[in-house]
N, C-alpha and C. Protein backbone atom coordinates (compact mmCIF):
# COMPACT_ATOMS: atom_id res chain seq x y z
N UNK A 1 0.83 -1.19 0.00
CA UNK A 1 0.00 0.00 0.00
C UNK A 1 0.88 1.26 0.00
N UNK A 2 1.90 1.33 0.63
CA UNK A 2 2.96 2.14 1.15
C UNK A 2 3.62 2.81 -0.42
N UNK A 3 3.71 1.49 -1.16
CA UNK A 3 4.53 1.91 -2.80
C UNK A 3 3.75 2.43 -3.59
N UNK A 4 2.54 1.87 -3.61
CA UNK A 4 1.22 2.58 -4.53
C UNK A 4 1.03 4.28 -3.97
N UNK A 5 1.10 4.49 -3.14
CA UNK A 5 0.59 5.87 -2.26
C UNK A 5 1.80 6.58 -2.43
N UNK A 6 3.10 6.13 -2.31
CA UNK A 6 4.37 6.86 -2.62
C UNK A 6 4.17 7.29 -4.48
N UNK A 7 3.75 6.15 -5.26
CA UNK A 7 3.46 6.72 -6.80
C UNK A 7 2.52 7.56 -6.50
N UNK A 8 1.08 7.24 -6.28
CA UNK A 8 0.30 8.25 -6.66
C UNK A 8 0.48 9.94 -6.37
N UNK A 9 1.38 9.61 -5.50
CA UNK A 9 1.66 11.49 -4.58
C UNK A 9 2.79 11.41 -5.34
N UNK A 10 4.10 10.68 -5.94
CA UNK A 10 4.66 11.58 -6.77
C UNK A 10 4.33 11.80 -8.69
N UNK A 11 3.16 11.29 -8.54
CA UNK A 11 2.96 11.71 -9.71
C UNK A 11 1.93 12.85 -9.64
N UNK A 12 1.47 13.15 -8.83
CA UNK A 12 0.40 14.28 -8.23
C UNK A 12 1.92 15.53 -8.48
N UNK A 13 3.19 15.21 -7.54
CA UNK A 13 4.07 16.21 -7.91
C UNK A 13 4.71 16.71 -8.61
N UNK A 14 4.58 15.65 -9.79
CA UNK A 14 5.19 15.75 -11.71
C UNK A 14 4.13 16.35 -12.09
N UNK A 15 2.40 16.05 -12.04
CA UNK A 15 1.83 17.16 -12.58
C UNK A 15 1.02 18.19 -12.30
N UNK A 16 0.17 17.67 -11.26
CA UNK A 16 -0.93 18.80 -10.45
C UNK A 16 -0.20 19.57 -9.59
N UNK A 17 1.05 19.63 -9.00
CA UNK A 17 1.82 20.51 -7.85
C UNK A 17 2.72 20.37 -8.63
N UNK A 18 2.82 20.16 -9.62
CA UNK A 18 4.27 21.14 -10.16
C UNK A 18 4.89 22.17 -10.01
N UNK A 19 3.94 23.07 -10.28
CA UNK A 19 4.39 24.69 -10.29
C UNK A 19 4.94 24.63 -8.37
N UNK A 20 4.10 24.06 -7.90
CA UNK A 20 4.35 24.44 -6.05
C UNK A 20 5.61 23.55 -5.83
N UNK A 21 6.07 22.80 -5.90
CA UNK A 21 7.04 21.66 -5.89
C UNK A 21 8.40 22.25 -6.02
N UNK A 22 9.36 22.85 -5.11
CA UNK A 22 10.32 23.19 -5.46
C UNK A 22 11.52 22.13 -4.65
N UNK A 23 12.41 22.01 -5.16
CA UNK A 23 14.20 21.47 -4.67
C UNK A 23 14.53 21.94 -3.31
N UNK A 24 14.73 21.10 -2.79
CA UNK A 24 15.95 21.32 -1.52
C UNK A 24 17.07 20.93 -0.91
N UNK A 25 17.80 20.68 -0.13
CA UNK A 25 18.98 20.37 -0.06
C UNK A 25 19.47 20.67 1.75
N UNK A 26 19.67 19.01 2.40
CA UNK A 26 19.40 19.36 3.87
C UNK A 26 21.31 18.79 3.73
N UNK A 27 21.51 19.45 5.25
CA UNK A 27 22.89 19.15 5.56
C UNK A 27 22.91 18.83 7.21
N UNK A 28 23.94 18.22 7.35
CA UNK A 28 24.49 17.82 9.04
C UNK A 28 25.43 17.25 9.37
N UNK A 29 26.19 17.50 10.14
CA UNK A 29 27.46 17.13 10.60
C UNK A 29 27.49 15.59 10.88
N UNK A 30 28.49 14.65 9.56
CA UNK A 30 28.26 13.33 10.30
C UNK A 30 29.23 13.19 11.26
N UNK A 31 29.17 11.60 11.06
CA UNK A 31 30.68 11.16 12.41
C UNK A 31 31.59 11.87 12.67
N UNK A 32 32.52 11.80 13.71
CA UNK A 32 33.30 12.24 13.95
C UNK A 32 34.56 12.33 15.15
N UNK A 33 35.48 12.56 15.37
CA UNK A 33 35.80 12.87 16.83
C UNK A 33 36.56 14.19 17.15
N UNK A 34 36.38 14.64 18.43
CA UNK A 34 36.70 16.25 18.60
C UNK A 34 38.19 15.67 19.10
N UNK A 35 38.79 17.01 19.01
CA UNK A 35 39.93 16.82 19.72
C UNK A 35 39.83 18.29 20.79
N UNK A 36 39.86 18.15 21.97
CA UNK A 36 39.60 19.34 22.71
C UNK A 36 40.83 20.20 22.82
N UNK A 37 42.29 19.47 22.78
CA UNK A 37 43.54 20.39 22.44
C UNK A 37 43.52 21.29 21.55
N UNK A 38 43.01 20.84 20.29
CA UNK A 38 43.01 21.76 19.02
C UNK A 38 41.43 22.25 18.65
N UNK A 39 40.89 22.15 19.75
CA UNK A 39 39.13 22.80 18.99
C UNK A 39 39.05 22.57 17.51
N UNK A 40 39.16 20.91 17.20
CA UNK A 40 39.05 20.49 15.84
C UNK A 40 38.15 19.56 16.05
N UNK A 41 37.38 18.97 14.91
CA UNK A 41 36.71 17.74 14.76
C UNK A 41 36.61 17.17 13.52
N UNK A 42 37.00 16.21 13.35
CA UNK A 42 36.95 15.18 12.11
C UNK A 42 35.90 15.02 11.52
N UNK A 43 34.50 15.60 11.61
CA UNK A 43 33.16 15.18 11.21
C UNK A 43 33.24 16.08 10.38
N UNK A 44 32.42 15.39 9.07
CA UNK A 44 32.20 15.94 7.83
C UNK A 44 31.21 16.57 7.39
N UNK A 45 30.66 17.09 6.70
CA UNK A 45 29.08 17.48 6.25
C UNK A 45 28.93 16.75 5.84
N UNK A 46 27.35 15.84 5.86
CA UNK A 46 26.55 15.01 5.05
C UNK A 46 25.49 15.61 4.64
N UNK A 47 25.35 16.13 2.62
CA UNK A 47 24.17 16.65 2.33
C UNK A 47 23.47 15.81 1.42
N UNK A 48 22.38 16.26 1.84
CA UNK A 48 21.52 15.45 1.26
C UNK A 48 20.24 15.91 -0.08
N UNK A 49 19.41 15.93 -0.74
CA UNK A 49 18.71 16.41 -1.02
C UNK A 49 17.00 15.69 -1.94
N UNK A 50 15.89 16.52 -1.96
CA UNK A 50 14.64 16.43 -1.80
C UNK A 50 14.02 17.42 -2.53
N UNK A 51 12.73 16.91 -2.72
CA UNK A 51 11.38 17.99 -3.08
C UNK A 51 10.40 17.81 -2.72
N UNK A 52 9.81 19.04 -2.36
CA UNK A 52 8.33 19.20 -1.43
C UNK A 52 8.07 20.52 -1.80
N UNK A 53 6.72 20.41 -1.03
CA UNK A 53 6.04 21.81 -0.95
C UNK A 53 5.93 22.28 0.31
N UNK A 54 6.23 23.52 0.03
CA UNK A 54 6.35 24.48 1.24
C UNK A 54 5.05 25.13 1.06
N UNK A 55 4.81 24.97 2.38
CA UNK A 55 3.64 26.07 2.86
C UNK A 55 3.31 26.71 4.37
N UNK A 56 2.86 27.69 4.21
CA UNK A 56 2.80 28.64 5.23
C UNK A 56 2.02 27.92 6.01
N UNK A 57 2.08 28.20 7.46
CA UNK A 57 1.28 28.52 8.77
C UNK A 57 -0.14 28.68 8.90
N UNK A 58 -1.08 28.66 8.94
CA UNK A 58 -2.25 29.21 8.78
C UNK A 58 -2.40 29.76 10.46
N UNK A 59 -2.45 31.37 10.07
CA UNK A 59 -2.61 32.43 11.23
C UNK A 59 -2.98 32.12 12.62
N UNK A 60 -4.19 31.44 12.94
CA UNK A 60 -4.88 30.57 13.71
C UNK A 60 -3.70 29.11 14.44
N UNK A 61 -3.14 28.60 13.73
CA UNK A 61 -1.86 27.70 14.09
C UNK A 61 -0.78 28.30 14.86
N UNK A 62 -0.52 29.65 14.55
CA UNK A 62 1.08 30.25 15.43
C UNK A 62 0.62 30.99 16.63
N UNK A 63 1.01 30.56 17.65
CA UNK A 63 0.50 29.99 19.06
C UNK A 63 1.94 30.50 19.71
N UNK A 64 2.91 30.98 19.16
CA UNK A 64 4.11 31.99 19.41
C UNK A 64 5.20 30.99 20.62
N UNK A 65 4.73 29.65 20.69
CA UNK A 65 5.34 29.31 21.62
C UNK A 65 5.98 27.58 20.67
N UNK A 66 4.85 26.99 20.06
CA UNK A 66 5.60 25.90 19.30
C UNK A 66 5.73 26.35 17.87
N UNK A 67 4.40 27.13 17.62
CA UNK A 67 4.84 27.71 15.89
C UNK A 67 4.99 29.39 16.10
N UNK A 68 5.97 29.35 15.57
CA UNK A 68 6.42 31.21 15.52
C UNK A 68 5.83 31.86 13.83
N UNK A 69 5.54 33.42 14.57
CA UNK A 69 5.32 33.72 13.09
C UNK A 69 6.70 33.72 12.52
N UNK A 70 6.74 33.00 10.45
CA UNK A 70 7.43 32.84 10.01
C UNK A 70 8.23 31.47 9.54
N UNK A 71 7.69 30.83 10.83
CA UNK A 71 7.52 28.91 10.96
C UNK A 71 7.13 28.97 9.33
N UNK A 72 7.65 27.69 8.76
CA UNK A 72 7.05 27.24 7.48
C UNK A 72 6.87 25.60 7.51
N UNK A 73 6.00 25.26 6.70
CA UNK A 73 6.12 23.34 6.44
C UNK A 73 6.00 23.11 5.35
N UNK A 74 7.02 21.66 5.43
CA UNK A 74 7.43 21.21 4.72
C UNK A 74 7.25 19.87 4.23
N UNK A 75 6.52 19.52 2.96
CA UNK A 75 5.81 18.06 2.79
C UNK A 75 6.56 17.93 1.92
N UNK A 76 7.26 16.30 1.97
CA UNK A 76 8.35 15.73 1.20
C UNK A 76 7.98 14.34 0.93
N UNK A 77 7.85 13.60 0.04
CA UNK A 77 8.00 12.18 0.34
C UNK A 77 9.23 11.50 0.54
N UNK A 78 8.81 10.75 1.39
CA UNK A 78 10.09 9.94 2.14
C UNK A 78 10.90 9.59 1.05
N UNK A 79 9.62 8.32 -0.04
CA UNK A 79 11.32 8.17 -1.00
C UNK A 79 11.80 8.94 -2.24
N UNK A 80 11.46 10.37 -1.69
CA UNK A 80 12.56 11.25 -2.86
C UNK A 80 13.03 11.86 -2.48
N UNK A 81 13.34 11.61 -0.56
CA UNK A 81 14.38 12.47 0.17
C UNK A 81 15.77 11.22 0.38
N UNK A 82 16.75 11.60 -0.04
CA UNK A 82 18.05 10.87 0.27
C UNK A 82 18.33 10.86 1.52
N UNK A 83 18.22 11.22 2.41
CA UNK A 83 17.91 10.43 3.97
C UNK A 83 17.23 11.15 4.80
N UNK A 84 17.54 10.75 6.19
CA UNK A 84 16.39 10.77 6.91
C UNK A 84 16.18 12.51 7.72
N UNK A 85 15.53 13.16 7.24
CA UNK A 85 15.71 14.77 7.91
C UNK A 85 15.48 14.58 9.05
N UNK A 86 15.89 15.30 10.42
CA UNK A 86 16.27 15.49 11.39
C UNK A 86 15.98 16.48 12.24
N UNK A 87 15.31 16.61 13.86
CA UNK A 87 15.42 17.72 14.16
C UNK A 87 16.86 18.37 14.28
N UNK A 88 17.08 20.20 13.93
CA UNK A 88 18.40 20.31 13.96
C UNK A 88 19.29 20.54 12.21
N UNK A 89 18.68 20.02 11.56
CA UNK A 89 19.38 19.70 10.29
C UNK A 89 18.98 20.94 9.15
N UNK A 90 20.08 21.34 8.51
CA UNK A 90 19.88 22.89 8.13
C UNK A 90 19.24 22.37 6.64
N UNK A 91 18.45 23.17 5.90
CA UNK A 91 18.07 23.33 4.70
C UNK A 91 18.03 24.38 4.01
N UNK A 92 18.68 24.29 2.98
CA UNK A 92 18.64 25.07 2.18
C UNK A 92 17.67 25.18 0.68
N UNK A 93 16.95 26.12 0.30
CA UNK A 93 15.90 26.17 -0.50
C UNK A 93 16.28 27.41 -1.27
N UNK A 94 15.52 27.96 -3.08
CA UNK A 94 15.35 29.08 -3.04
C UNK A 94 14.29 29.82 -3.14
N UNK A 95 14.00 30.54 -2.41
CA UNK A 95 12.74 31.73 -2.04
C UNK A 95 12.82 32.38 -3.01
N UNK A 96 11.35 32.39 -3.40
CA UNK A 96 10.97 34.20 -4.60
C UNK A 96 10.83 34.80 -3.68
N UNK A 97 11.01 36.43 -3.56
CA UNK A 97 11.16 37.34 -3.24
C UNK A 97 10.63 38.46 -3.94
N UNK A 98 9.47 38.81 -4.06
CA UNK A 98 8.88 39.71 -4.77
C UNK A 98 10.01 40.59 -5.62
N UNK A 99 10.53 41.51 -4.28
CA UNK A 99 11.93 42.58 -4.57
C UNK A 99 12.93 42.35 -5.61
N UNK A 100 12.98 40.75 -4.93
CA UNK A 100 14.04 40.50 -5.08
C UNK A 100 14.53 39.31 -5.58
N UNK A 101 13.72 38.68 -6.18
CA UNK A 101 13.46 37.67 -6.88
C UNK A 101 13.97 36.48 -6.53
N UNK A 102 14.79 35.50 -7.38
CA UNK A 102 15.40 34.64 -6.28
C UNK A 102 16.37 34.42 -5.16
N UNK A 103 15.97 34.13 -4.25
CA UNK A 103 17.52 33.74 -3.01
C UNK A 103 17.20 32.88 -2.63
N UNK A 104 18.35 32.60 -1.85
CA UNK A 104 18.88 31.22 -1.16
C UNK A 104 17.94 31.56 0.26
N UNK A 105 17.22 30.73 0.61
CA UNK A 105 16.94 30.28 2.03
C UNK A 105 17.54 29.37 2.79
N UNK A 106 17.91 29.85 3.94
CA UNK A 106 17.99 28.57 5.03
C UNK A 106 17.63 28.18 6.26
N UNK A 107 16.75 27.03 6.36
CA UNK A 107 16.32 26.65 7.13
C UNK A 107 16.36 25.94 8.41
N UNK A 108 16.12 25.93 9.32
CA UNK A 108 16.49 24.83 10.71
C UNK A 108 15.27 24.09 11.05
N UNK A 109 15.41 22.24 11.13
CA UNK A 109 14.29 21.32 11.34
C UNK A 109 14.33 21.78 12.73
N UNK A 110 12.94 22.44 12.86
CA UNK A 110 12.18 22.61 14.38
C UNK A 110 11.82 21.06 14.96
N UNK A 111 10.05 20.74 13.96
CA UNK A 111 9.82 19.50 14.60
C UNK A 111 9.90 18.32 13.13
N UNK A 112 9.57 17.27 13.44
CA UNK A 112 9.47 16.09 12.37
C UNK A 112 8.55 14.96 11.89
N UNK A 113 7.75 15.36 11.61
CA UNK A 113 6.52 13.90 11.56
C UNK A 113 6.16 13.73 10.58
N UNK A 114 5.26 13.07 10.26
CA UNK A 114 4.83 12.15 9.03
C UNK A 114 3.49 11.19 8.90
N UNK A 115 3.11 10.53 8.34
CA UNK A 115 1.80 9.88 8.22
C UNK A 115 2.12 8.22 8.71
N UNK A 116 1.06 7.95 9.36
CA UNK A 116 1.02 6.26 9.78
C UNK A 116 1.55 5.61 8.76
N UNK A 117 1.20 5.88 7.41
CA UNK A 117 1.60 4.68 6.05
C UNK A 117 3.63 5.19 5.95
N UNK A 118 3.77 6.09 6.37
CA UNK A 118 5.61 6.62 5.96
C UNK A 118 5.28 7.06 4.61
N UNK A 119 4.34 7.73 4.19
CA UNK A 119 4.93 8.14 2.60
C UNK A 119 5.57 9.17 2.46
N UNK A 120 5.04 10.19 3.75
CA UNK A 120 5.85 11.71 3.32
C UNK A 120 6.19 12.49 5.04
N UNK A 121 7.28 12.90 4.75
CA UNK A 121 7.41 13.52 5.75
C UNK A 121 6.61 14.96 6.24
N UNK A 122 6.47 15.79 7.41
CA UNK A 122 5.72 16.83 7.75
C UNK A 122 7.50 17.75 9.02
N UNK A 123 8.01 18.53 8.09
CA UNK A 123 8.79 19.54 8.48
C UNK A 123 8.80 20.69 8.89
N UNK A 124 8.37 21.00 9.94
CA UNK A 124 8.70 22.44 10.67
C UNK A 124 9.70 23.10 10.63
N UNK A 125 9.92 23.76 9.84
CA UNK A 125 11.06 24.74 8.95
C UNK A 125 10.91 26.03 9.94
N UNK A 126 12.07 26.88 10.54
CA UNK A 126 12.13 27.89 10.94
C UNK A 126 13.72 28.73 10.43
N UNK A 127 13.40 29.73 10.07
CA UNK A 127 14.53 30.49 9.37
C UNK A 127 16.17 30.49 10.46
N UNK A 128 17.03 30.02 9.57
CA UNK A 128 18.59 29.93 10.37
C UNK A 128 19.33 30.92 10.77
């Protein structure tokens, strides 16, 4: 049921949410070990990347204490994200900007959830 529901929502995102469907690109510090003599650490960036739709807050939802104004979410399906997003884990996106047309956004995973079947993830995006 899980594979059928993963097609039907990404083919919903090849054509009916196309236009809304934009690229992203999450990062996080993998393994590693510190060395406290030299304030160094051997851990690498691990990036990863995905597509979803972003969408706003609805006014009534930001409650200023778990959703802030400015909070955004983020619907991804699981299997067209290359691993597993994270609270903590930065994303990077690009924002239209009326002004200013395109830029780089970046984001920090607030919270992380998803649907009983695993098809898509649910990302609480707050600006980095």
């Amino acid at each position: 049921m899980r594979d059928e529901m993963q097609a039907i929502f990404g083919e919903l995102f090849d054509t009916i949410f196309n236009e809304s469907v934009t690229v992203f690109s999450g990062q996080y510090m993998g393994p590693g070990t510190w060395d406290p003599i030299t304030e160094t650490t051997t851990a690498q960036p691990v990036i990863y990347s995905g597509r979803g739709v972003f969408h706003e807050y609805d006014e009534d939802r930001i409650d200023g204490l778990n959703i802030l104004v400015g909070d955004i979410l983020l619907i991804a399906l699981v299997n067209e994200v290359e691993d597993l997003p994270k609270v903590g884990h930065e994303l990077s996106t690009v924002d239209v900007v009326p002004i200013l047309g395109e830029v780089l956004a970046g984001y920090r995973i607030v919270t992380v959830g998803g649907d009983p079947a695993g098809v898509h993830h649910e990302l609480q995006l707050r600006k980095a």
